[in-house]
C-alpha atoms as a PDB file:
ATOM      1  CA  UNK A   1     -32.327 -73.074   4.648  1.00  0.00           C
ATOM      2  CA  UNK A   2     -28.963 -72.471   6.442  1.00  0.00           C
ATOM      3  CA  UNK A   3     -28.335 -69.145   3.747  1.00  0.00           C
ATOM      4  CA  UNK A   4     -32.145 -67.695   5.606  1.00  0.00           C
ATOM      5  CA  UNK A   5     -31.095 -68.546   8.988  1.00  0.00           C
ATOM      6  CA  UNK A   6     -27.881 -66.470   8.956  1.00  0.00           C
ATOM      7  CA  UNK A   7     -29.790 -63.564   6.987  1.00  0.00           C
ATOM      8  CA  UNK A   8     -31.852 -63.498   9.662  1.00  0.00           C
ATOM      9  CA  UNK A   9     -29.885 -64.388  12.759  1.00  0.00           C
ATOM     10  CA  UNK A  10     -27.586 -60.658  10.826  1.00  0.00           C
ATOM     11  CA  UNK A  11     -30.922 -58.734  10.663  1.00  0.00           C
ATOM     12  CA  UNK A  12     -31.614 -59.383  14.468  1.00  0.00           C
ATOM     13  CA  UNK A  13     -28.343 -57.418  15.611  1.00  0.00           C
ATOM     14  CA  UNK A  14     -28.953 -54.787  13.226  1.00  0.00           C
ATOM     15  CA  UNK A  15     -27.118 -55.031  10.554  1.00  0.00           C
ATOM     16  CA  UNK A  16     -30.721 -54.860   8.017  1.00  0.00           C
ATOM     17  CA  UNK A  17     -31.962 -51.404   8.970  1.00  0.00           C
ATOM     18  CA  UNK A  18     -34.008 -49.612   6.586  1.00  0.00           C
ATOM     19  CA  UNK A  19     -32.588 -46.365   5.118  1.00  0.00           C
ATOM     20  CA  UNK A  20     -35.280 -44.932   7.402  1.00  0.00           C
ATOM     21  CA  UNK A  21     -33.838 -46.285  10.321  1.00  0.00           C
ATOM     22  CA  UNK A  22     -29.818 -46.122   9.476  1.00  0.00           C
ATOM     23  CA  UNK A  23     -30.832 -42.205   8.765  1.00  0.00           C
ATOM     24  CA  UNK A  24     -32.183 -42.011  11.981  1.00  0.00           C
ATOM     25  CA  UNK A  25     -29.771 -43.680  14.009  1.00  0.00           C
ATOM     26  CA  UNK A  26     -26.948 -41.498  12.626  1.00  0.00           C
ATOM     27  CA  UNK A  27     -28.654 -38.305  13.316  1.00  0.00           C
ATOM     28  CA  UNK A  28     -29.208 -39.324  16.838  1.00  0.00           C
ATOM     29  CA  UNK A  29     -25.162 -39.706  16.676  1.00  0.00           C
ATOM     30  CA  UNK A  30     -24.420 -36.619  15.325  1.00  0.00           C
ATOM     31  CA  UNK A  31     -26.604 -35.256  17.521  1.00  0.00           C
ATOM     32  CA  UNK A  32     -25.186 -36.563  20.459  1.00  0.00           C
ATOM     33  CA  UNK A  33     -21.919 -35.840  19.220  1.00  0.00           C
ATOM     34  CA  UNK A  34     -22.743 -31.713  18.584  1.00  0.00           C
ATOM     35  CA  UNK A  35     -24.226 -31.878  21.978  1.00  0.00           C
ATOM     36  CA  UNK A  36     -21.036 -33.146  23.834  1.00  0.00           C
ATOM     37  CA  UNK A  37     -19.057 -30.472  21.564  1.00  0.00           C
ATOM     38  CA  UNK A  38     -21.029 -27.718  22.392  1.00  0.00           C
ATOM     39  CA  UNK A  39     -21.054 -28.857  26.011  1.00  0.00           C
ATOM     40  CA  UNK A  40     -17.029 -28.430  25.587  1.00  0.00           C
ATOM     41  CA  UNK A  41     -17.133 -25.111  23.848  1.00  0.00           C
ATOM     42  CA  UNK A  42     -19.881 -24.026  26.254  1.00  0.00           C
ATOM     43  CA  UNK A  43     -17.459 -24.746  29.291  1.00  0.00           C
ATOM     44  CA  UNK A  44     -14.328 -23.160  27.594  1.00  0.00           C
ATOM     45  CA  UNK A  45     -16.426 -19.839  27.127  1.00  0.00           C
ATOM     46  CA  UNK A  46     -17.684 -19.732  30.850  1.00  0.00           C
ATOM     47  CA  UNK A  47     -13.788 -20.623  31.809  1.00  0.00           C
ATOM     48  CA  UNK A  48     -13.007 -17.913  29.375  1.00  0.00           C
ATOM     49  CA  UNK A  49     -15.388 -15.101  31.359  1.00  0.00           C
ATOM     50  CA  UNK A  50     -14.057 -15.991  35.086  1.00  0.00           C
ATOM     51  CA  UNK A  51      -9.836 -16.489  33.603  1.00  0.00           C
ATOM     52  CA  UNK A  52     -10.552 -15.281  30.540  1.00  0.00           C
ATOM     53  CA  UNK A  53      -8.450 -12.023  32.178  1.00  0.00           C
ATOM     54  CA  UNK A  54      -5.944 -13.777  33.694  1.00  0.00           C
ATOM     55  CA  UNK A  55      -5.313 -15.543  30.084  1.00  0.00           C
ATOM     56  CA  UNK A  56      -5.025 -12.225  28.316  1.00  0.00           C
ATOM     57  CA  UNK A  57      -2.485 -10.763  30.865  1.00  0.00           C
ATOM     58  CA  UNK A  58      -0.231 -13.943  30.575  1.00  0.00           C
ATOM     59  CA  UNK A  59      -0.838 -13.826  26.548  1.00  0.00           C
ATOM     60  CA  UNK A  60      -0.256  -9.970  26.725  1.00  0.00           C
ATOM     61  CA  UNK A  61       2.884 -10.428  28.943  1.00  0.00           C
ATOM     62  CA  UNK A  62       4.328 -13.263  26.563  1.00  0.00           C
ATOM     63  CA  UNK A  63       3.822 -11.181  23.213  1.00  0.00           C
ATOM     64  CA  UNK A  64       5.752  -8.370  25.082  1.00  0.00           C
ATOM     65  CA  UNK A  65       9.133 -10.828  25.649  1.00  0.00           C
ATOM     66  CA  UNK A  66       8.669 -11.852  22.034  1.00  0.00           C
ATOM     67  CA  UNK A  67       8.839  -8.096  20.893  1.00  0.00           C
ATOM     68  CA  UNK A  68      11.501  -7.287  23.420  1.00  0.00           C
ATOM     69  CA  UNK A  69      13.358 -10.257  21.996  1.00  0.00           C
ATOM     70  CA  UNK A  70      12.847  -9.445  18.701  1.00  0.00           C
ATOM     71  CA  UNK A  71      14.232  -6.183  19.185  1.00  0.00           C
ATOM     72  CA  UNK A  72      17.062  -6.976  21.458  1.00  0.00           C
ATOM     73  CA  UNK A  73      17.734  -9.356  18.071  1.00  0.00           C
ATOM     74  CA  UNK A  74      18.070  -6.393  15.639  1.00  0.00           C
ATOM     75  CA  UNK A  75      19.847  -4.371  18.008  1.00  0.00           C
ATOM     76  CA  UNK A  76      22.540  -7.312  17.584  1.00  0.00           C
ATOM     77  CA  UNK A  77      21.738  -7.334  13.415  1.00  0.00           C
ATOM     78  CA  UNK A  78      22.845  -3.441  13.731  1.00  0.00           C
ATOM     79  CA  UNK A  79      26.055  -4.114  15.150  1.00  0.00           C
ATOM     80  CA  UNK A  80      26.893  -7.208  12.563  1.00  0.00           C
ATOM     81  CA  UNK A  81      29.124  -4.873  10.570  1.00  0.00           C
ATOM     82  CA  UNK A  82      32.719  -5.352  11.355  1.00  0.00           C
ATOM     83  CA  UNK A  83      34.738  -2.662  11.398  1.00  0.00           C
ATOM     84  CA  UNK A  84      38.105  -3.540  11.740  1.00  0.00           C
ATOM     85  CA  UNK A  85      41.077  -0.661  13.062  1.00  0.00           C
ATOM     86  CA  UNK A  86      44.439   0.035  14.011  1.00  0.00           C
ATOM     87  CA  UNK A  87      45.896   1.112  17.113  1.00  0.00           C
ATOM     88  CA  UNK A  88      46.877   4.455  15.617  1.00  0.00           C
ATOM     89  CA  UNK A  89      42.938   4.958  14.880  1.00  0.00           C
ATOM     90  CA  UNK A  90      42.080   3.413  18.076  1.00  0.00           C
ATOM     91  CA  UNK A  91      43.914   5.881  20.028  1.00  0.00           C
ATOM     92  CA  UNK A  92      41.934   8.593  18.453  1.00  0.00           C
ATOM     93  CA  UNK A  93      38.821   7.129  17.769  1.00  0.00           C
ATOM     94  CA  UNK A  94      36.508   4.380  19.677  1.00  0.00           C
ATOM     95  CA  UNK A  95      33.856   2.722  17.569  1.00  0.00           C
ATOM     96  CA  UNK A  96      30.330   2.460  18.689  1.00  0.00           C
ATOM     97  CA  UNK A  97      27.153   1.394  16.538  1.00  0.00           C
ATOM     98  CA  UNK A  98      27.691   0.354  13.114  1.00  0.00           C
ATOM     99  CA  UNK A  99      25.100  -0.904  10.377  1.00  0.00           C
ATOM    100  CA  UNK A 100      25.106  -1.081   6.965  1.00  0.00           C
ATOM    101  CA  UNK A 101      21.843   0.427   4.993  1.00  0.00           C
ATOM    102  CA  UNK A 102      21.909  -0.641   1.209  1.00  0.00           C
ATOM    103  CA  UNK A 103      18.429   1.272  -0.594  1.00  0.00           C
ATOM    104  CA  UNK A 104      17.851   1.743  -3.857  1.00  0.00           C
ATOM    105  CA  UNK A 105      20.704   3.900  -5.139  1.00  0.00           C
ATOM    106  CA  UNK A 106      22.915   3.990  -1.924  1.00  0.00           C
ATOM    107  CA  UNK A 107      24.989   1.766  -0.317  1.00  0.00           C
ATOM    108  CA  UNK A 108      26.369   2.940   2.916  1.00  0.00           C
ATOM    109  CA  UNK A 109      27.724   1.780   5.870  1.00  0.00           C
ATOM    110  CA  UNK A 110      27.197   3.967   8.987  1.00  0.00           C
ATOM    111  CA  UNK A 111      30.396   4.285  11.911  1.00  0.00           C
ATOM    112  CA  UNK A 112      29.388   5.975  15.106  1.00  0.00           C
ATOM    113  CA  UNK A 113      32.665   7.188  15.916  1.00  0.00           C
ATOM    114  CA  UNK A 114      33.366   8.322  19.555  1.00  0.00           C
ATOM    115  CA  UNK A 115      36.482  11.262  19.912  1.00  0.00           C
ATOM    116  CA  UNK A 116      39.133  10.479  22.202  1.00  0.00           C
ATOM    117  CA  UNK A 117      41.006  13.357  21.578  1.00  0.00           C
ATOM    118  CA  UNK A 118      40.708  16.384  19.093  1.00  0.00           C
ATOM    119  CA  UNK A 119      40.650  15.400  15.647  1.00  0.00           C
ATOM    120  CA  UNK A 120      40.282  17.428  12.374  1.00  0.00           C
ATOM    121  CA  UNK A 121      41.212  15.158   9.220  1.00  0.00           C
ATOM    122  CA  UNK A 122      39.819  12.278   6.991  1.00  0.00           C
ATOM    123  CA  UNK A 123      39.300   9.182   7.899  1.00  0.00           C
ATOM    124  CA  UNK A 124      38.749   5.998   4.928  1.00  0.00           C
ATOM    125  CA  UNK A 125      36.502   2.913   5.257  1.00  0.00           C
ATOM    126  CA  UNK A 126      37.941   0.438   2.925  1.00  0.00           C
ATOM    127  CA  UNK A 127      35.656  -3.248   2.336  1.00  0.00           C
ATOM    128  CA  UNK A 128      37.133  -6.242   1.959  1.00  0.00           C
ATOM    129  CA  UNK A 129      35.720  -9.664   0.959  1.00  0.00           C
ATOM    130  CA  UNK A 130      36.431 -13.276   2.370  1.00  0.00           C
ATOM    131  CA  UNK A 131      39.533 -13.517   0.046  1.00  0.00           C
ATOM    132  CA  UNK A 132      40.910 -10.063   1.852  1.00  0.00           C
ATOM    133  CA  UNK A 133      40.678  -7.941  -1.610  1.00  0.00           C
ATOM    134  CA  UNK A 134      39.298  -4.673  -1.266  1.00  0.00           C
ATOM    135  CA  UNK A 135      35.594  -4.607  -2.578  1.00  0.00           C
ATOM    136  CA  UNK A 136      35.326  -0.619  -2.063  1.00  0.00           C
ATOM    137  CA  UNK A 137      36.566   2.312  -0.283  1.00  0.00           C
ATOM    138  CA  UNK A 138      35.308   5.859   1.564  1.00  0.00           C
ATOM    139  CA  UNK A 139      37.028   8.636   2.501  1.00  0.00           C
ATOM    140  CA  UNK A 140      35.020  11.061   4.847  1.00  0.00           C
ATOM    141  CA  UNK A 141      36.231  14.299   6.115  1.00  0.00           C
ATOM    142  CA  UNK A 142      35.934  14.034  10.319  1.00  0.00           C
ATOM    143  CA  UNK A 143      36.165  17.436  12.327  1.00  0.00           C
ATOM    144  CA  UNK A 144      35.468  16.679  16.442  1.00  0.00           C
ATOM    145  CA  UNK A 145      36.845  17.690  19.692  1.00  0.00           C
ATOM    146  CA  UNK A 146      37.420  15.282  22.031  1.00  0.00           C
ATOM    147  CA  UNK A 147      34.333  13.344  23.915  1.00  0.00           C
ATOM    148  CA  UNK A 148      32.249  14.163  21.034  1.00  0.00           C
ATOM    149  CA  UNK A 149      30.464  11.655  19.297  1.00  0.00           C
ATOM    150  CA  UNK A 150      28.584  11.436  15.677  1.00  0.00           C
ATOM    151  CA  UNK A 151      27.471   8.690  13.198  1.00  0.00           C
ATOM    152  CA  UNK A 152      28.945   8.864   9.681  1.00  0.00           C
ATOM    153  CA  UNK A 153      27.671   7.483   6.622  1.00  0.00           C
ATOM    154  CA  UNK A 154      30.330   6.557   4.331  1.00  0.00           C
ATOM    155  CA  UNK A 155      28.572   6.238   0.718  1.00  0.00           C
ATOM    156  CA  UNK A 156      29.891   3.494  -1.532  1.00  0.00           C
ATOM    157  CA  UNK A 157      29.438   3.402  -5.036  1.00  0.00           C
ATOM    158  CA  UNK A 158      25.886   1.731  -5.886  1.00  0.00           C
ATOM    159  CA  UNK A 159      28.163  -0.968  -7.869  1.00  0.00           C
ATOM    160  CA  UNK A 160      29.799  -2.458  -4.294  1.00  0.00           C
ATOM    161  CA  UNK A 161      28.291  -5.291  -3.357  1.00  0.00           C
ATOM    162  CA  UNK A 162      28.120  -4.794   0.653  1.00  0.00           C
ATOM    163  CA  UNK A 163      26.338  -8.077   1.218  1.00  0.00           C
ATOM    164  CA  UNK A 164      29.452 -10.038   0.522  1.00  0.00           C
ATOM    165  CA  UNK A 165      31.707  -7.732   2.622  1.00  0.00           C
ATOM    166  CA  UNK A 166      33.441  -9.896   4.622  1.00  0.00           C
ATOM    167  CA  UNK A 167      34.862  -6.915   6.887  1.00  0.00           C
ATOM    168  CA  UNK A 168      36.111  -3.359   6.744  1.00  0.00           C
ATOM    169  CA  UNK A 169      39.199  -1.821   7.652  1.00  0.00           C
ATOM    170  CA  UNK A 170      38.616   1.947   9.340  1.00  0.00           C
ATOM    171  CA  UNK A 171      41.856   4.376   9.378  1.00  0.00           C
ATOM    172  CA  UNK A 172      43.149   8.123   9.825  1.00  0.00           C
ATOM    173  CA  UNK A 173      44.278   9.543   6.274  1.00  0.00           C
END
């Protein structure tokens, strides 16, 4: 007698619905549920219209720092090659923008040199590694007048590894 008493005392709060009725019930969830979501999206859209433009001028104006940023950042990549000189060179010579461009059967680094006075000679790029032993070497053949300015590629064999560079040494020949 007690076992039927607490079966039924459990079906009074609901716990023995049909499959009918448990069906039901959770549809009327779910649809209650899709209702309050689509309430949310509904809102977000009509937020969207009236600062919809607002949002797309800030988004707009934030993707422009990121490309500025990112190009300000390989402006800096360009300049990771150092290029190491001497005072003799120095008095002849400034160095601007260097970079190193390694494609498929090249390897060169590129020297924008700057003329401080007239110069018509050679000048040598050699590369050294993080042990200081020479890796490679370039010698160029550099005619300018002074305040001119010109970027050189110095070609190194395929076989030099210029990732592993550690530095280069520029000089007059």
């Amino acid at each position: 007698m007690k076992k039927l008493l607490v079966i039924i005392f459990a079906c009074s709060l609901g716990s023995c619905l049909s499959l009918e009725e448990k069906k039901e019930k959770a549809e009327k969830e779910g649809n209650s549920i899709v209702s309050i979501k689509s309430k949310l999206i509904k809102g977000a859209g009509d937020a969207l219209k009236s600062d919809g433009k607002e949002a797309a001028e800030s988004a707009s104006e934030g993707l422009g720092e990121v490309i500025k940023g990112t190009s300000s950042g390989f402006d800096k990549s360009l300049a990771r090659v150092n290029v190491k000189s001497d005072s003799t060179f120095s008095k002849v010579f400034e160095i601007g923008r260097t970079a190193m461009n390694v494609e498929k059967d090249t390897s060169k680094i590129v020297v924008y040199l700057i003329a401080n006075k007239d110069f018509n000679g050679k000048v040598k790029l050699k590369a050294f590694d993080n042990m200081e032993k020479e890796m490679g070497r370039k010698t160029m053949p550099v005619n300018m007048k002074e305040d001119d300015a010109e970027y050189f590629d110095f070609i190194f064999d395929k076989r030099t590894p210029l990732s592993q560079v550690e530095y280069y040494e520029i000089e007059l020949k």
